[in-house]
N, C-alpha and C. Protein backbone atom coordinates (compact mmCIF):
# COMPACT_ATOMS: atom_id res chain seq x y z
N UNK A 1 -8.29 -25.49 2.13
CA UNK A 1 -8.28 -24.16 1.57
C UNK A 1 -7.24 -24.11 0.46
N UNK A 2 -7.55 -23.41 -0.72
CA UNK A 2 -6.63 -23.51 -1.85
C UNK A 2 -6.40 -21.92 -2.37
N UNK A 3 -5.08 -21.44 -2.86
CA UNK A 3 -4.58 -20.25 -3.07
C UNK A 3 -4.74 -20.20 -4.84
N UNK A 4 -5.58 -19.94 -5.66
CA UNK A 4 -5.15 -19.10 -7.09
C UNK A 4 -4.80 -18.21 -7.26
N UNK A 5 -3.75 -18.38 -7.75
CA UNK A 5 -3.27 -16.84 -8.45
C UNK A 5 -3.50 -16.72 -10.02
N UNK A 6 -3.98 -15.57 -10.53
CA UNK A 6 -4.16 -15.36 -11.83
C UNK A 6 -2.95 -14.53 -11.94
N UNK A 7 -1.40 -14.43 -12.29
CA UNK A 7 -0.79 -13.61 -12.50
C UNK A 7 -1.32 -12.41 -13.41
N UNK A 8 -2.23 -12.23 -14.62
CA UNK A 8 -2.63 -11.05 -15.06
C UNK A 8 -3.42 -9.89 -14.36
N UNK A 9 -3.27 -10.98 -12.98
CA UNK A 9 -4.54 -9.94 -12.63
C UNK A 9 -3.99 -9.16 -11.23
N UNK A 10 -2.21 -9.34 -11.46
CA UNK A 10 -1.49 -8.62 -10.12
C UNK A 10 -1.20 -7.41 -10.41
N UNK A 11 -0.53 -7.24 -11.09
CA UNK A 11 -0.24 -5.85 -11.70
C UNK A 11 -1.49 -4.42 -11.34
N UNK A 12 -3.18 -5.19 -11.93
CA UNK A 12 -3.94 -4.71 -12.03
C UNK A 12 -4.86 -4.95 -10.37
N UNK A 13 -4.40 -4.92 -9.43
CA UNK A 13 -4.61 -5.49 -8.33
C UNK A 13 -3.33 -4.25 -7.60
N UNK A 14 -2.29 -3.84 -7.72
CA UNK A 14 -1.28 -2.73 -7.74
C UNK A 14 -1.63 -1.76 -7.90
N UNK A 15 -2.30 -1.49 -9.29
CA UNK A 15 -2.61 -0.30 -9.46
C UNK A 15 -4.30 0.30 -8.72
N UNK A 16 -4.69 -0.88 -8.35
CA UNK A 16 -5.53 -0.42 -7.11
C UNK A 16 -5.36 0.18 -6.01
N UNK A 17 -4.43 -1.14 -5.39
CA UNK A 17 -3.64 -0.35 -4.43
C UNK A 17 -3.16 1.18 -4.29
N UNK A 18 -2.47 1.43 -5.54
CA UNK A 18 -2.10 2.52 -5.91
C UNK A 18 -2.64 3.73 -5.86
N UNK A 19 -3.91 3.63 -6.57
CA UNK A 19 -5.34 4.72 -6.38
C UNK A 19 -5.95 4.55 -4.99
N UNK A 20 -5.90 3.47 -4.15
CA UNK A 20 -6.36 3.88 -3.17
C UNK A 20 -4.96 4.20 -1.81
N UNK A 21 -3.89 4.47 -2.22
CA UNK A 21 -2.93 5.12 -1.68
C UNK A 21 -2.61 6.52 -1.93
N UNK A 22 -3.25 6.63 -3.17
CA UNK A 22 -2.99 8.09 -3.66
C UNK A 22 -3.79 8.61 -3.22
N UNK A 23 -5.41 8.02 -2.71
CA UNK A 23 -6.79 8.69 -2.00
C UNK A 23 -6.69 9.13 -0.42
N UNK A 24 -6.18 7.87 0.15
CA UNK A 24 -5.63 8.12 1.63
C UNK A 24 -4.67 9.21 1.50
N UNK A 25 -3.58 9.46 0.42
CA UNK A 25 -2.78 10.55 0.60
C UNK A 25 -3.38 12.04 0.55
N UNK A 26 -4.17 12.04 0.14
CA UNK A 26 -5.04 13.30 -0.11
C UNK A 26 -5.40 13.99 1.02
N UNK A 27 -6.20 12.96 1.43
CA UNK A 27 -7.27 12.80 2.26
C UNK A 27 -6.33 13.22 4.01
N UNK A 28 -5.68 12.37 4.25
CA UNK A 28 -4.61 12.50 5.50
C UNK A 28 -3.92 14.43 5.04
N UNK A 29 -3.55 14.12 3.88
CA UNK A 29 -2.84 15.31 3.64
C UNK A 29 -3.77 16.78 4.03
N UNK A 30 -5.16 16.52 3.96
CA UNK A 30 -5.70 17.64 3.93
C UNK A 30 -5.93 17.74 5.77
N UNK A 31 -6.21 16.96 6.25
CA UNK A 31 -6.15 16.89 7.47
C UNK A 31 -4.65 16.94 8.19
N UNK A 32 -3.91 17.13 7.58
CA UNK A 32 -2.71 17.16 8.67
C UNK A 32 -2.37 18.88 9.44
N UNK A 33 -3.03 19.74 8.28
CA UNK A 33 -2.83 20.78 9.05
C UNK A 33 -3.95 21.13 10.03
N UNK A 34 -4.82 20.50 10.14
CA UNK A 34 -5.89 20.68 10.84
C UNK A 34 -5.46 20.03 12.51
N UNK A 35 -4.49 19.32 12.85
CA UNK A 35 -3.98 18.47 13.94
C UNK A 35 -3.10 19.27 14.39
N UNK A 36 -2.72 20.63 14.18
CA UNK A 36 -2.20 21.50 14.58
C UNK A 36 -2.30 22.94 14.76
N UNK A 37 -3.52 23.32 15.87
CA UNK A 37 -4.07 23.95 15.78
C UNK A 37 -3.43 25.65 16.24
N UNK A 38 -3.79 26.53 15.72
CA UNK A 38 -3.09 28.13 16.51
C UNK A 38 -3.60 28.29 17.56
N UNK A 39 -2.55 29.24 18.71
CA UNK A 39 -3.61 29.64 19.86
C UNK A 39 -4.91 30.29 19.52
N UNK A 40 -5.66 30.13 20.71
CA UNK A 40 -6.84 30.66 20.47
C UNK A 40 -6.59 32.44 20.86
N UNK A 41 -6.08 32.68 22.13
CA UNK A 41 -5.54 33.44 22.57
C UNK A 41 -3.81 34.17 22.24
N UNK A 42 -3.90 35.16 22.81
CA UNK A 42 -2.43 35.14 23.06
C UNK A 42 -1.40 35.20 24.68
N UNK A 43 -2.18 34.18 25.64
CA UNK A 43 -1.99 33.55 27.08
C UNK A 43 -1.23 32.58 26.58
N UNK A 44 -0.65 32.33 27.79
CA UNK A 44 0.01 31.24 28.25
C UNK A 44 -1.00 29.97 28.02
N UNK A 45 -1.72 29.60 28.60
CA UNK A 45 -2.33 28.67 28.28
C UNK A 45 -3.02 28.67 27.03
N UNK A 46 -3.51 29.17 26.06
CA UNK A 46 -3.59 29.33 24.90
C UNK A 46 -2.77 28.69 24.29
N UNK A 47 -1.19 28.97 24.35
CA UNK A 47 0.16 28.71 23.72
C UNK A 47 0.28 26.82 23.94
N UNK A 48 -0.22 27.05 25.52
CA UNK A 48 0.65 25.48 25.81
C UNK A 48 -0.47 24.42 25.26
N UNK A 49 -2.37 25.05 25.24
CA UNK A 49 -2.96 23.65 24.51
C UNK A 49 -2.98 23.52 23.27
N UNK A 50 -2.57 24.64 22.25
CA UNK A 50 -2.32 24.61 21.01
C UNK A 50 -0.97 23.79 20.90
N UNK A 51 0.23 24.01 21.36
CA UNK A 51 1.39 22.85 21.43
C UNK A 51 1.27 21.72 21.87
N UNK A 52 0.43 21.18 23.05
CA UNK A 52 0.08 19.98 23.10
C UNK A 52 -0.67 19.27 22.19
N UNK A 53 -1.62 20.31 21.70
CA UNK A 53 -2.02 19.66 20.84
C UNK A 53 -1.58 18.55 19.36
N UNK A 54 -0.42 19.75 18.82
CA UNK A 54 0.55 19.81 18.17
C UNK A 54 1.47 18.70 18.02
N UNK A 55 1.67 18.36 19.41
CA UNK A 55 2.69 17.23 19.73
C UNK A 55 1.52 15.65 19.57
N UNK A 56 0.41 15.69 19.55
CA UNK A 56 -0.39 14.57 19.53
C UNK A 56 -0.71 14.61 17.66
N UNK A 57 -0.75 15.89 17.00
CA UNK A 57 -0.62 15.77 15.35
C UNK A 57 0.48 14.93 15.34
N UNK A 58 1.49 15.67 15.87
CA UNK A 58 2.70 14.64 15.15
C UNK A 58 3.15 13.36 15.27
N UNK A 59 2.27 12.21 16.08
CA UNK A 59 1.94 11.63 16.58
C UNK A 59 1.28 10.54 15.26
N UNK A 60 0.39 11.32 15.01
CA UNK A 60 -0.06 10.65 13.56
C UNK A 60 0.07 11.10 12.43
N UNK A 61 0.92 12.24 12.27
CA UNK A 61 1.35 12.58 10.77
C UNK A 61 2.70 13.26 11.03
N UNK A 62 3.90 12.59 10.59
CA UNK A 62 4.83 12.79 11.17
C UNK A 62 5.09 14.21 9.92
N UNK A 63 6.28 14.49 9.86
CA UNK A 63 6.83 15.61 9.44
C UNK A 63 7.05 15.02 7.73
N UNK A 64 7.38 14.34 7.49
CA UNK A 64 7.60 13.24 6.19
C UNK A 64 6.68 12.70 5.59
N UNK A 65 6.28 11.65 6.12
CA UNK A 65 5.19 10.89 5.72
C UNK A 65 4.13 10.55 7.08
N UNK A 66 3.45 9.93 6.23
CA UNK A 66 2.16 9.23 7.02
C UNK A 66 2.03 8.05 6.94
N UNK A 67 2.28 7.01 8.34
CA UNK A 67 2.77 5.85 8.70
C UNK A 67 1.86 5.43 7.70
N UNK A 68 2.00 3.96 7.50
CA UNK A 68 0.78 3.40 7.17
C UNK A 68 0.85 3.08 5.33
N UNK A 69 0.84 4.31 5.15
CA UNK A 69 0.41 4.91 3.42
C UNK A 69 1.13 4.57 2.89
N UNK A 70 2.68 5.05 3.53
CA UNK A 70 4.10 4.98 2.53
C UNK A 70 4.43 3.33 2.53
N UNK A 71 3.59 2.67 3.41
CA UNK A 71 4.36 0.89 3.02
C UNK A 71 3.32 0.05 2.03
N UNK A 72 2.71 1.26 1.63
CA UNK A 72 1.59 1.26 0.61
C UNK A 72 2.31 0.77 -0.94
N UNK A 73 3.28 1.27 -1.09
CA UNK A 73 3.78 1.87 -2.14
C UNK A 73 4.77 0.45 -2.55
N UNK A 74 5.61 -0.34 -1.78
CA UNK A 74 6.49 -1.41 -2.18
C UNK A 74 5.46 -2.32 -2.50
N UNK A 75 4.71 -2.03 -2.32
CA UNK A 75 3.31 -3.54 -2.48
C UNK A 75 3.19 -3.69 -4.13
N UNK A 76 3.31 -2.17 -4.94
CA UNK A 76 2.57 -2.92 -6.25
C UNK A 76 3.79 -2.84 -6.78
N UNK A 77 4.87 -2.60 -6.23
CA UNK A 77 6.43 -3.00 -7.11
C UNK A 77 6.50 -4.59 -6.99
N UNK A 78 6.33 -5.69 -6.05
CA UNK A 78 6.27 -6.55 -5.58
C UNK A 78 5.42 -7.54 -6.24
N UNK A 79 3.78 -6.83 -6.37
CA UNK A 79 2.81 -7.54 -7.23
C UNK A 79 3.47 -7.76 -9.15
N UNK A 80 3.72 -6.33 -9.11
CA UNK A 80 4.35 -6.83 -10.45
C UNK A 80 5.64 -7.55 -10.63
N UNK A 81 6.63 -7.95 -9.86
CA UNK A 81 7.64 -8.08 -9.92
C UNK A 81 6.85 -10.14 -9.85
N UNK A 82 5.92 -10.46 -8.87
CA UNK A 82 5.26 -11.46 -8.08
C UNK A 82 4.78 -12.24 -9.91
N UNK A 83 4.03 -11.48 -10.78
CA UNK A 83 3.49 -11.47 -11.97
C UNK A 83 4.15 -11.86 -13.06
N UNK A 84 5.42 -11.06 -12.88
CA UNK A 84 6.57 -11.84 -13.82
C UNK A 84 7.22 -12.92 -13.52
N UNK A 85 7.35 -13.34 -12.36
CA UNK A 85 7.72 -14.61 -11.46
C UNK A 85 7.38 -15.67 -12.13
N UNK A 86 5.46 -15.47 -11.71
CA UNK A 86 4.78 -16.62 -12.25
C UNK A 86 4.54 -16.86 -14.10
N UNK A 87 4.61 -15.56 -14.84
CA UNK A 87 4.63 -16.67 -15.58
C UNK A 87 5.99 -16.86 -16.13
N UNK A 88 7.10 -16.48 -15.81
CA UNK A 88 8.72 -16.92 -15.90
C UNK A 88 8.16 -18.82 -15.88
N UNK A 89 7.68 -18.59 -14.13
CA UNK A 89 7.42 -20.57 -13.90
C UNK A 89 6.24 -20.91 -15.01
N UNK A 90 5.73 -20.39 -15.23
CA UNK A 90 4.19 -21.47 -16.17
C UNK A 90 4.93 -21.53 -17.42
N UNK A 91 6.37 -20.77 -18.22
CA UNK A 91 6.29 -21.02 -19.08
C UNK A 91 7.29 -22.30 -18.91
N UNK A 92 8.52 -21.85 -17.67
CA UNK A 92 9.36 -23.12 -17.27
C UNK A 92 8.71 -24.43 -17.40
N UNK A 93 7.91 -24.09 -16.55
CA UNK A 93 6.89 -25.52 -16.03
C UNK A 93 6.55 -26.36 -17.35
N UNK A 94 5.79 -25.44 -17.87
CA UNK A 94 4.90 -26.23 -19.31
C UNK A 94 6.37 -26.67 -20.51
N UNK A 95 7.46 -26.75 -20.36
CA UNK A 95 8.59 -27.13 -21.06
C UNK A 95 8.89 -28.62 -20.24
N UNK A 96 8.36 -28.60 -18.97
CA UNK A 96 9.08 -29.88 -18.45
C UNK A 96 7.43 -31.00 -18.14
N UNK A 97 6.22 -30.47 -18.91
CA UNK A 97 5.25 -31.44 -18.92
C UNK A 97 5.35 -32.11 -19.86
N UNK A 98 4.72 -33.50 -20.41
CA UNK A 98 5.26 -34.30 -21.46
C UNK A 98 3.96 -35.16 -21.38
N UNK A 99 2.83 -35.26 -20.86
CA UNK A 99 1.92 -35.91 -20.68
C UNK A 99 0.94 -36.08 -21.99
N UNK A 100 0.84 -37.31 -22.56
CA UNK A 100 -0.08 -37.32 -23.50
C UNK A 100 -0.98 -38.18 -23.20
N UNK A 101 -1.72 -38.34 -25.01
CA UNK A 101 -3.41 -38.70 -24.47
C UNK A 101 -3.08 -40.19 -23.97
N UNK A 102 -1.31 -40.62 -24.53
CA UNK A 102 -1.27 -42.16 -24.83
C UNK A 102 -1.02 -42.25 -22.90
N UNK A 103 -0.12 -41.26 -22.39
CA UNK A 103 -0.02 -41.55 -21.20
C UNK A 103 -1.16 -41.63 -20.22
N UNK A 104 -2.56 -40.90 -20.70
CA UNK A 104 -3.46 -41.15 -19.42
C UNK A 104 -4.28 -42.18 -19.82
N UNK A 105 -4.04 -42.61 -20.99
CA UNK A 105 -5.11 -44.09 -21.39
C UNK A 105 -4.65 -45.09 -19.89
N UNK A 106 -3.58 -45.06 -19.55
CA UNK A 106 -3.35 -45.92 -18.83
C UNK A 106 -4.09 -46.87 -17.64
């Protein structure tokens, strides 16, 4: 099994990421008030399955963020940071090749 990387094509591989972090954010966002529902009533039990409920929202959408999404976000700092890396090395690299046509006649 063999790994290519096209460094031009990380950055743009980020900003995917990106749009589809900004989609999940929406999307979770519009549903988070929905995981916390009002009593139906105004009983006691009314009160306590609307708070249980409540306590299982927060569960998956905390008060801050939304697990998951936010470790979304160091990924395309990383890809681009990953992008400048490589070609930092391809340009290193290609300074320390020296191979000519006379060397592969060999």
């Amino acid at each position: 099994m063999s790994l290519e990387v096209i460094p031009e094509e990380l950055p743009i591989i980020g900003a995917q990421i990106d749009a589809t972090r900004a989609g999940v954010d929406v999307v979770l966002g519009a549903a988070m008030p929905l995981t916390k529902p009002v009593p139906a009533d105004s009983s006691v039990v009314g009160a306590y399955i609307s708070g249980v409920m409540a306590l299982f929202g927060n569960l998956y959408f905390p008060q801050t963020t939304v697990p998951g999404v936010a470790h979304l976000a160091p990924g395309t700092t990383a890809l681009v940071e990953s992008a400048t890396a490589y070609a930092v090395g391809d340009v290193g690299g290609a300074a320390t090749v020296t191979a000519s046509a006379a060397d592969l006649a060999v």
